[in-house]
Protein backbone atom coordinates (compact mmCIF):
# COMPACT_ATOMS: atom_id res chain seq x y z
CA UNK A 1 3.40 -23.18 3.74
CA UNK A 2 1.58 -23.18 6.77
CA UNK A 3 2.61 -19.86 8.87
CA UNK A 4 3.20 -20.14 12.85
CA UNK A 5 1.62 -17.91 15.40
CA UNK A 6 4.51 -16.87 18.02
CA UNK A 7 1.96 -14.13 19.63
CA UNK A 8 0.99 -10.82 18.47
CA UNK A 9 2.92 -9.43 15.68
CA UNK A 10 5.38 -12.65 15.99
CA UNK A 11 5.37 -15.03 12.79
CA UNK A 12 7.99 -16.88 11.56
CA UNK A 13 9.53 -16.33 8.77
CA UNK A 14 11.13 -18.54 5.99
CA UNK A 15 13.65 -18.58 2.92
CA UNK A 16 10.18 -18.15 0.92
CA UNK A 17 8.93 -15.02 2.49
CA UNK A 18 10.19 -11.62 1.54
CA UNK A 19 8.99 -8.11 2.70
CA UNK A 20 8.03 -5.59 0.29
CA UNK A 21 10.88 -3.27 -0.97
CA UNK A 22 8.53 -0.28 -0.85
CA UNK A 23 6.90 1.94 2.28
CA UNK A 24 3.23 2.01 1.46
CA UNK A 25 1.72 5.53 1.97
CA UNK A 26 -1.72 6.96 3.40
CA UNK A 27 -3.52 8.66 0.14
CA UNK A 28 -3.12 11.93 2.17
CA UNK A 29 -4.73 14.04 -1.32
CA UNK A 30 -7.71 12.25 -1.20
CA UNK A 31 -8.47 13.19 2.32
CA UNK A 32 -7.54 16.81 1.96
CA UNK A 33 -9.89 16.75 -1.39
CA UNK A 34 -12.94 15.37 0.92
CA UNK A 35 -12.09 17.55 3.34
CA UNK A 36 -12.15 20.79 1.02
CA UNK A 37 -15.66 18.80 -0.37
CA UNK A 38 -17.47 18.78 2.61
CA UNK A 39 -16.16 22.40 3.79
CA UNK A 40 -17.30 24.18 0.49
CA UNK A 41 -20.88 22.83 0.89
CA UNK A 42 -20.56 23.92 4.77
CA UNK A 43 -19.73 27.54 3.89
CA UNK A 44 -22.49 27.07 1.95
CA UNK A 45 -24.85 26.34 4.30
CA UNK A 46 -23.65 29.16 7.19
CA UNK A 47 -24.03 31.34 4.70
CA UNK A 48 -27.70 31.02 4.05
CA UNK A 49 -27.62 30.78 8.19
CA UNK A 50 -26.15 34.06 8.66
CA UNK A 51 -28.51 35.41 6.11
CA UNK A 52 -31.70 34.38 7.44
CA UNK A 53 -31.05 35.29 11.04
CA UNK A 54 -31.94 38.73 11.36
CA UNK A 55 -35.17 37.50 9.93
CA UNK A 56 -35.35 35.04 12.70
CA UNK A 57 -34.67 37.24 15.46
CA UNK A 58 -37.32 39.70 13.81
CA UNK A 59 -40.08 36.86 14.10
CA UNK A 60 -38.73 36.13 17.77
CA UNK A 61 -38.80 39.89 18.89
CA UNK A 62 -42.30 40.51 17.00
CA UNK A 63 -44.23 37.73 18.89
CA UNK A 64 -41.77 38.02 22.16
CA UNK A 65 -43.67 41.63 22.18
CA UNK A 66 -47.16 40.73 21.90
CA UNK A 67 -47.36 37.05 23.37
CA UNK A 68 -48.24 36.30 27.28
CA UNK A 69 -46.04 34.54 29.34
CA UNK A 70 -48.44 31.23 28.59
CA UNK A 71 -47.92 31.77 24.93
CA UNK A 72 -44.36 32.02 24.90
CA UNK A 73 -44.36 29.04 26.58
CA UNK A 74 -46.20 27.31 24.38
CA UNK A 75 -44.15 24.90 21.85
CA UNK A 76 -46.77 25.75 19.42
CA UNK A 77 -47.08 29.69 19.07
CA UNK A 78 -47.24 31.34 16.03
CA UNK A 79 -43.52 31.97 16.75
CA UNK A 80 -42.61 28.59 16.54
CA UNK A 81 -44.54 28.03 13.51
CA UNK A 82 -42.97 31.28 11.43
CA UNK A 83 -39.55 30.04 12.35
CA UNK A 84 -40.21 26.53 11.05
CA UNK A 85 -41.24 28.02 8.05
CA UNK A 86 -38.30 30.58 8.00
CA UNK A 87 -36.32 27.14 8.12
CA UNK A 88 -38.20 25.10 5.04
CA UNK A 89 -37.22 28.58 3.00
CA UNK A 90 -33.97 27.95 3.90
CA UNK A 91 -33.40 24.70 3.50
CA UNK A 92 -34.90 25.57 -0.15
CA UNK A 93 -32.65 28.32 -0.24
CA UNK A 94 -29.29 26.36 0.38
CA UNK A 95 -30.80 23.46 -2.03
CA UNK A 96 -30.91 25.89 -5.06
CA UNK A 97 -27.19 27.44 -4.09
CA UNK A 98 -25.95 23.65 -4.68
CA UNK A 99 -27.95 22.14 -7.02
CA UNK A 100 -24.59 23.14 -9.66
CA UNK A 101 -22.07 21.65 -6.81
CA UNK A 102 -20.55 19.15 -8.41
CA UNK A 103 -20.62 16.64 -5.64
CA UNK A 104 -21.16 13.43 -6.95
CA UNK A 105 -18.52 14.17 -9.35
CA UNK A 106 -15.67 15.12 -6.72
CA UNK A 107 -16.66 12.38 -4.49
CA UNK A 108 -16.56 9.81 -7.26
CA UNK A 109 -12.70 12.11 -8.07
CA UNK A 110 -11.40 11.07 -4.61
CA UNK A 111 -12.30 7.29 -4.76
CA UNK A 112 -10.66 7.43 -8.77
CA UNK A 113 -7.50 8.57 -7.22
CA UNK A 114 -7.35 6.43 -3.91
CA UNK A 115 -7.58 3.26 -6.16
CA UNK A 116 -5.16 4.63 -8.91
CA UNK A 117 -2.49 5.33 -6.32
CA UNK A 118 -3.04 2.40 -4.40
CA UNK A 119 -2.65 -0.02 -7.76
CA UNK A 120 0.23 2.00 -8.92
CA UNK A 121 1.66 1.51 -5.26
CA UNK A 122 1.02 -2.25 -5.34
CA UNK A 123 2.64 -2.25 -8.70
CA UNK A 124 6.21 -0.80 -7.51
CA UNK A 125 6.21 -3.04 -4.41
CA UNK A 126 5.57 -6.06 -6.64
CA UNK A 127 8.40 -5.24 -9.04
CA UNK A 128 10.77 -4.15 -6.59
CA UNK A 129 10.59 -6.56 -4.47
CA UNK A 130 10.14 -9.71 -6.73
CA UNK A 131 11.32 -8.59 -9.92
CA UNK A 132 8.42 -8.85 -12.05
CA UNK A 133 5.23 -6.86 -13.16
CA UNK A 134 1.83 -7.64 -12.07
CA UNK A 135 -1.37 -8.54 -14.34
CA UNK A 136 -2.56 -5.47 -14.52
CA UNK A 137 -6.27 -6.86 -15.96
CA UNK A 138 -6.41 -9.07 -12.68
CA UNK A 139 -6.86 -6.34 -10.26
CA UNK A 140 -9.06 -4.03 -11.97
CA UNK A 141 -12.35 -4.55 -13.52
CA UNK A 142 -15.70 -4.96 -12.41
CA UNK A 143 -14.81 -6.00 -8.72
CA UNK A 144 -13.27 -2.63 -8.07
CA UNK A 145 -15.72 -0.72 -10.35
CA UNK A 146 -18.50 -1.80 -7.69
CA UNK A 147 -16.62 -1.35 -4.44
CA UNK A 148 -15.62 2.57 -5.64
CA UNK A 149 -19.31 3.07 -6.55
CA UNK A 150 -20.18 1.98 -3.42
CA UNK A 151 -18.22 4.26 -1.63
CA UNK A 152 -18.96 6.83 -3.49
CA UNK A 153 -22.66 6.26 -2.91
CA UNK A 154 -22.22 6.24 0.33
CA UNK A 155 -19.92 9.25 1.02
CA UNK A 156 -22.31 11.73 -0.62
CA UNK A 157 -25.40 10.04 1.65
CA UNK A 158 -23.06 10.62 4.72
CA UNK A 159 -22.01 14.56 3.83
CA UNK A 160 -25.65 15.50 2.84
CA UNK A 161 -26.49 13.56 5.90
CA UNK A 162 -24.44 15.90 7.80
CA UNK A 163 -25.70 18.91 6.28
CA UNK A 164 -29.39 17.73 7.15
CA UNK A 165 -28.73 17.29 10.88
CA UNK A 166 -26.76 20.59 11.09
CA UNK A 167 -30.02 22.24 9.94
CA UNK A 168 -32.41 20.42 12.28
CA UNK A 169 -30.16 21.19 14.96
CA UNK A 170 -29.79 24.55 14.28
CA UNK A 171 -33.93 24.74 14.00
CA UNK A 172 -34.34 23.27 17.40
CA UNK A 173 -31.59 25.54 18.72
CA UNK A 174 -33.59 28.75 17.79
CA UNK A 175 -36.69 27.09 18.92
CA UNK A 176 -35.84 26.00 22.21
CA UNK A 177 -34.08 29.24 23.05
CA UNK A 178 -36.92 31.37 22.06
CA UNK A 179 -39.39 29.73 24.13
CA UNK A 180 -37.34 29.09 27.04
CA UNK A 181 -36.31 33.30 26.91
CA UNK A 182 -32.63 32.93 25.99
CA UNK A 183 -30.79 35.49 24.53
CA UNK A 184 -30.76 36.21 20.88
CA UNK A 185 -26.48 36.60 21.55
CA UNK A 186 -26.27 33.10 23.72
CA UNK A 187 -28.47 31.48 20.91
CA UNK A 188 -26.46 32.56 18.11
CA UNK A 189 -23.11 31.58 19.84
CA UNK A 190 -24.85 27.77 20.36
CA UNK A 191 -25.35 28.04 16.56
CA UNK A 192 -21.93 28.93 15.67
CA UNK A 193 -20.88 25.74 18.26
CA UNK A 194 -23.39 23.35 16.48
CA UNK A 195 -21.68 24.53 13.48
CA UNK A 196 -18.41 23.86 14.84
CA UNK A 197 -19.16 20.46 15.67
CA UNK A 198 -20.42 20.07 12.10
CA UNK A 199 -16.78 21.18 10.41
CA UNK A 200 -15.26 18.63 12.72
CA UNK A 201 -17.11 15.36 11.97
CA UNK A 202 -16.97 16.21 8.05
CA UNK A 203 -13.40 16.46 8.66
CA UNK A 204 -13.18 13.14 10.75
CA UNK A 205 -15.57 11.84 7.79
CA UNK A 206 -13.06 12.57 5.68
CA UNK A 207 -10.47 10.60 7.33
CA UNK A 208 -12.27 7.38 8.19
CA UNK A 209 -13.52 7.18 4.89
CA UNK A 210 -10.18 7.61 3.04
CA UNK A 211 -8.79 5.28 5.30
CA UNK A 212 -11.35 2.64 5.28
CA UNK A 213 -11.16 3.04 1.31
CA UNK A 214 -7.51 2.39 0.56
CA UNK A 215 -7.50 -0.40 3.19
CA UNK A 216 -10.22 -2.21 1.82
CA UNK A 217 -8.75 -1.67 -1.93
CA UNK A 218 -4.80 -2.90 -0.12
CA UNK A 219 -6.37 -6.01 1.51
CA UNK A 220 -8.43 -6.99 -1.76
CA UNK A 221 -5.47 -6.77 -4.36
CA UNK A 222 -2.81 -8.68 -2.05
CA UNK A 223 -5.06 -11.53 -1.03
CA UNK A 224 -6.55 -11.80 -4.16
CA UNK A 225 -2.44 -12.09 -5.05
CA UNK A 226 -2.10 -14.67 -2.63
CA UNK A 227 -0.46 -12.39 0.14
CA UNK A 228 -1.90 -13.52 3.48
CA UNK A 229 0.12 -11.49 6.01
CA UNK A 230 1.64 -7.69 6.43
CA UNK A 231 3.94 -5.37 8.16
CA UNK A 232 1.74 -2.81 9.80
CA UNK A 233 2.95 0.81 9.27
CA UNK A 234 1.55 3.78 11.17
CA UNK A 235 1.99 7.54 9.77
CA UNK A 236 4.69 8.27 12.22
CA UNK A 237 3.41 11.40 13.99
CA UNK A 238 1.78 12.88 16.66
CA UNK A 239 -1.46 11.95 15.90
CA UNK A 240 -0.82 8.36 15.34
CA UNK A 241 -2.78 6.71 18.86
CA UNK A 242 -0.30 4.78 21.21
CA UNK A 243 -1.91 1.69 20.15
CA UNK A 244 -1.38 1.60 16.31
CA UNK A 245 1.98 3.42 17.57
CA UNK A 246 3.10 0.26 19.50
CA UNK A 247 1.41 -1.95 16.14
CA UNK A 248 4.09 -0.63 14.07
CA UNK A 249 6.76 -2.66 12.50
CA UNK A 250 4.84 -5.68 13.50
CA UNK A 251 3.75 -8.30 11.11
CA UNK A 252 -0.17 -9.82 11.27
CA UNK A 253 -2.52 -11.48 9.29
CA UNK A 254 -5.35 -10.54 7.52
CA UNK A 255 -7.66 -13.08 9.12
CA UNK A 256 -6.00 -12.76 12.47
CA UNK A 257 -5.76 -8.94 12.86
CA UNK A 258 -4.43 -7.29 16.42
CA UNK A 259 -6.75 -6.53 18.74
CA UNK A 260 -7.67 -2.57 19.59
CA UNK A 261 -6.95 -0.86 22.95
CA UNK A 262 -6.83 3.11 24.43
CA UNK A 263 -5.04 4.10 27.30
CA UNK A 264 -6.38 4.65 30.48
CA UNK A 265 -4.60 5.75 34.08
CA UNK A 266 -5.86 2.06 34.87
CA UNK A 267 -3.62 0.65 31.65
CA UNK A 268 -4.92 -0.52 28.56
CA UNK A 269 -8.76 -0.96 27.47
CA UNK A 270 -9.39 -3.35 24.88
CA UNK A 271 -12.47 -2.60 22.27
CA UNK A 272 -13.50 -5.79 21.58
CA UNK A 273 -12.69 -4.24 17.69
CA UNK A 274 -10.03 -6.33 15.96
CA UNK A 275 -8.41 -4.21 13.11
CA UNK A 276 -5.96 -4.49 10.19
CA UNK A 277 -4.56 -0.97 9.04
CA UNK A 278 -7.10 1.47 8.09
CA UNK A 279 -10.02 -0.56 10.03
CA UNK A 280 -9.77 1.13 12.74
CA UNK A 281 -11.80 4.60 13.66
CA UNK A 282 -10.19 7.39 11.91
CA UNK A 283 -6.99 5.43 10.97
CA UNK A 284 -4.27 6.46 8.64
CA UNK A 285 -1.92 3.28 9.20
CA UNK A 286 -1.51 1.04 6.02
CA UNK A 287 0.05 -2.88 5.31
CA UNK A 288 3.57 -3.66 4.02
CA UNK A 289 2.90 -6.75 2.09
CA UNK A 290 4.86 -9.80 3.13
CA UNK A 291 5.16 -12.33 -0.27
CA UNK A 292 5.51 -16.24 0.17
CA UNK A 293 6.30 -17.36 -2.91
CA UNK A 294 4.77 -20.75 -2.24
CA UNK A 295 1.08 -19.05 -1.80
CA UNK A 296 1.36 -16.40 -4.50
CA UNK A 297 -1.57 -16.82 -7.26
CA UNK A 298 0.17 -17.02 -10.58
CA UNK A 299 -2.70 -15.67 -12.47
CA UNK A 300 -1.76 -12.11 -10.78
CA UNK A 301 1.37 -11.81 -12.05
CA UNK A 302 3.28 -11.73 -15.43
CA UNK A 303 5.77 -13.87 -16.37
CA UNK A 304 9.17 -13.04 -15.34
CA UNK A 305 11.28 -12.88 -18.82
CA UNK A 306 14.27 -14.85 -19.49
């Protein structure tokens, strides 16, 4: 039955449409387990920082002592040289204190536990709501094997990623202070603010992922059902951004999805970005499946006994 657009978040509804019976949920474990992921290997990698620095500052001191004013400012001194190797050693260093870090393992974990939660969640919405149990075979299986691998894949390319650029950063930080006579106290507190920067985009990491994760697993197991539209539901708090705030309650389609805006003095400012729940950058909003019994694939659900 063909649905009509009344605007955004305005369908109409019919005797053949019925909302889910169950409040979907952000996997809220899963982030806090990346999260915890990406900060353990961090720790990691400050410590081996804070070890090598008084070696660092000993290079830096030694040649600041005995190298003209035209050497120091010379990109290419010995100093520069020792302290890039000071850096391969460490990078060595930090690859040996992880090479038993299980991460691979407790990535893989936190996409296991996003899809079990998110099947068992589509489960209880399909029985409570329409009285009957889904096909369990139909929504897992090789599909779902390759979009968790995937993800997985990917997640442990974007935290070593991370870790990667913190370092080179941290090398040019040293290197570029040195030469251009900063303090060894003003370079180490750019160092702990590089770092800083590093804790918060693995944490926002974590986030976007999780969210991107469970969206893409929601969207594939209720149109592959035959559900075509949703209620969207943000988390409810003070974080949630006065756009996805004023998406709430509303109902969409998945291949019509609102269209993203921020707040300005001026009013709003559209992205350009259209979004279904967990699309959008660092989102923790999720979809309420709407059922219409008249589009519902037969083939993902068990027969309701007599």
């Amino acid at each position: 039955m063909p649905v009509k657009n009344n605007g955004p978040g305005r369908y109409s509804r019919a005797s053949t449409t019925r909302k889910s019976k169950v409040e979907p949920e952000y996997p809220q474990w899963a982030e806090s387990k990346m999260r915890a992921i990406e900060n353990r290997r961090l720790k990691e990698l400050q410590a081996v920082v804070r070890d090598s620095m008084p070696e660092i500052l000993a290079i830096a001191a030694d040649e600041m002592d005995t190298a003209s004013e035209s050497i120091r400012k010379d990109g290419y001194s010995d100093m520069v040289h020792r302290i890039q190797n000071r850096f391969r050693i460490m990078r060595d260093r930090l690859s040996r204190r992880l090479k038993t870090d299980p991460l691979e393992r407790d990535v893989r974990r936190c996409a296991d536990y996003t899809d079990r939660r998110q099947l068992q969640e589509w489960q209880r919405s399909v029985r409570a709501t329409l009285g009957i149990d889904i096909s369990k075979d139909f929504f897992i299986g090789e599909r779902y094997e390759q979009m968790l691998s995937r993800w997985a894949e990917q997640n442990v390319s974007f935290i070593t990623s991370i870790e990667s650029d913190c370092f080179d950063d941290m090398e040019k930080i040293i290197i570029d202070g040195f030469t251009k006579g900063r303090t060894p106290a003003a370079i180490s507190n750019e160092i702990q603010r590089r770092f800083d920067v590093t804790k918060s985009k693995a944490n926002l990491l974590a986030r976007d992922q999780i969210g991107t994760l469970s969206a893409d697993l929601t969207r594939t197991r209720q149109e592959s059902a035959g559900v075509k539209e949703y209620i969207w539901r943000s988390s409810g708090d003070e974080r949630v951004r006065a756009c996805h705030r004023e998406l709430d309650g509303k109902t969409f389609r998945y291949d019509d999805p609102p269209a993203m805006w921020y707040m300005t003095k001026r009013g709003k400012i559209y992205t350009g970005r259209h979004c279904n729940p967990g699309e959008d950058y660092q989102c923790r909003c999720v979809a309420k499946p709407v059922f219409d019994f008249n589009r519902l694939n037969s083939q993902a659900f068990k027969e309701k006994k007599q």
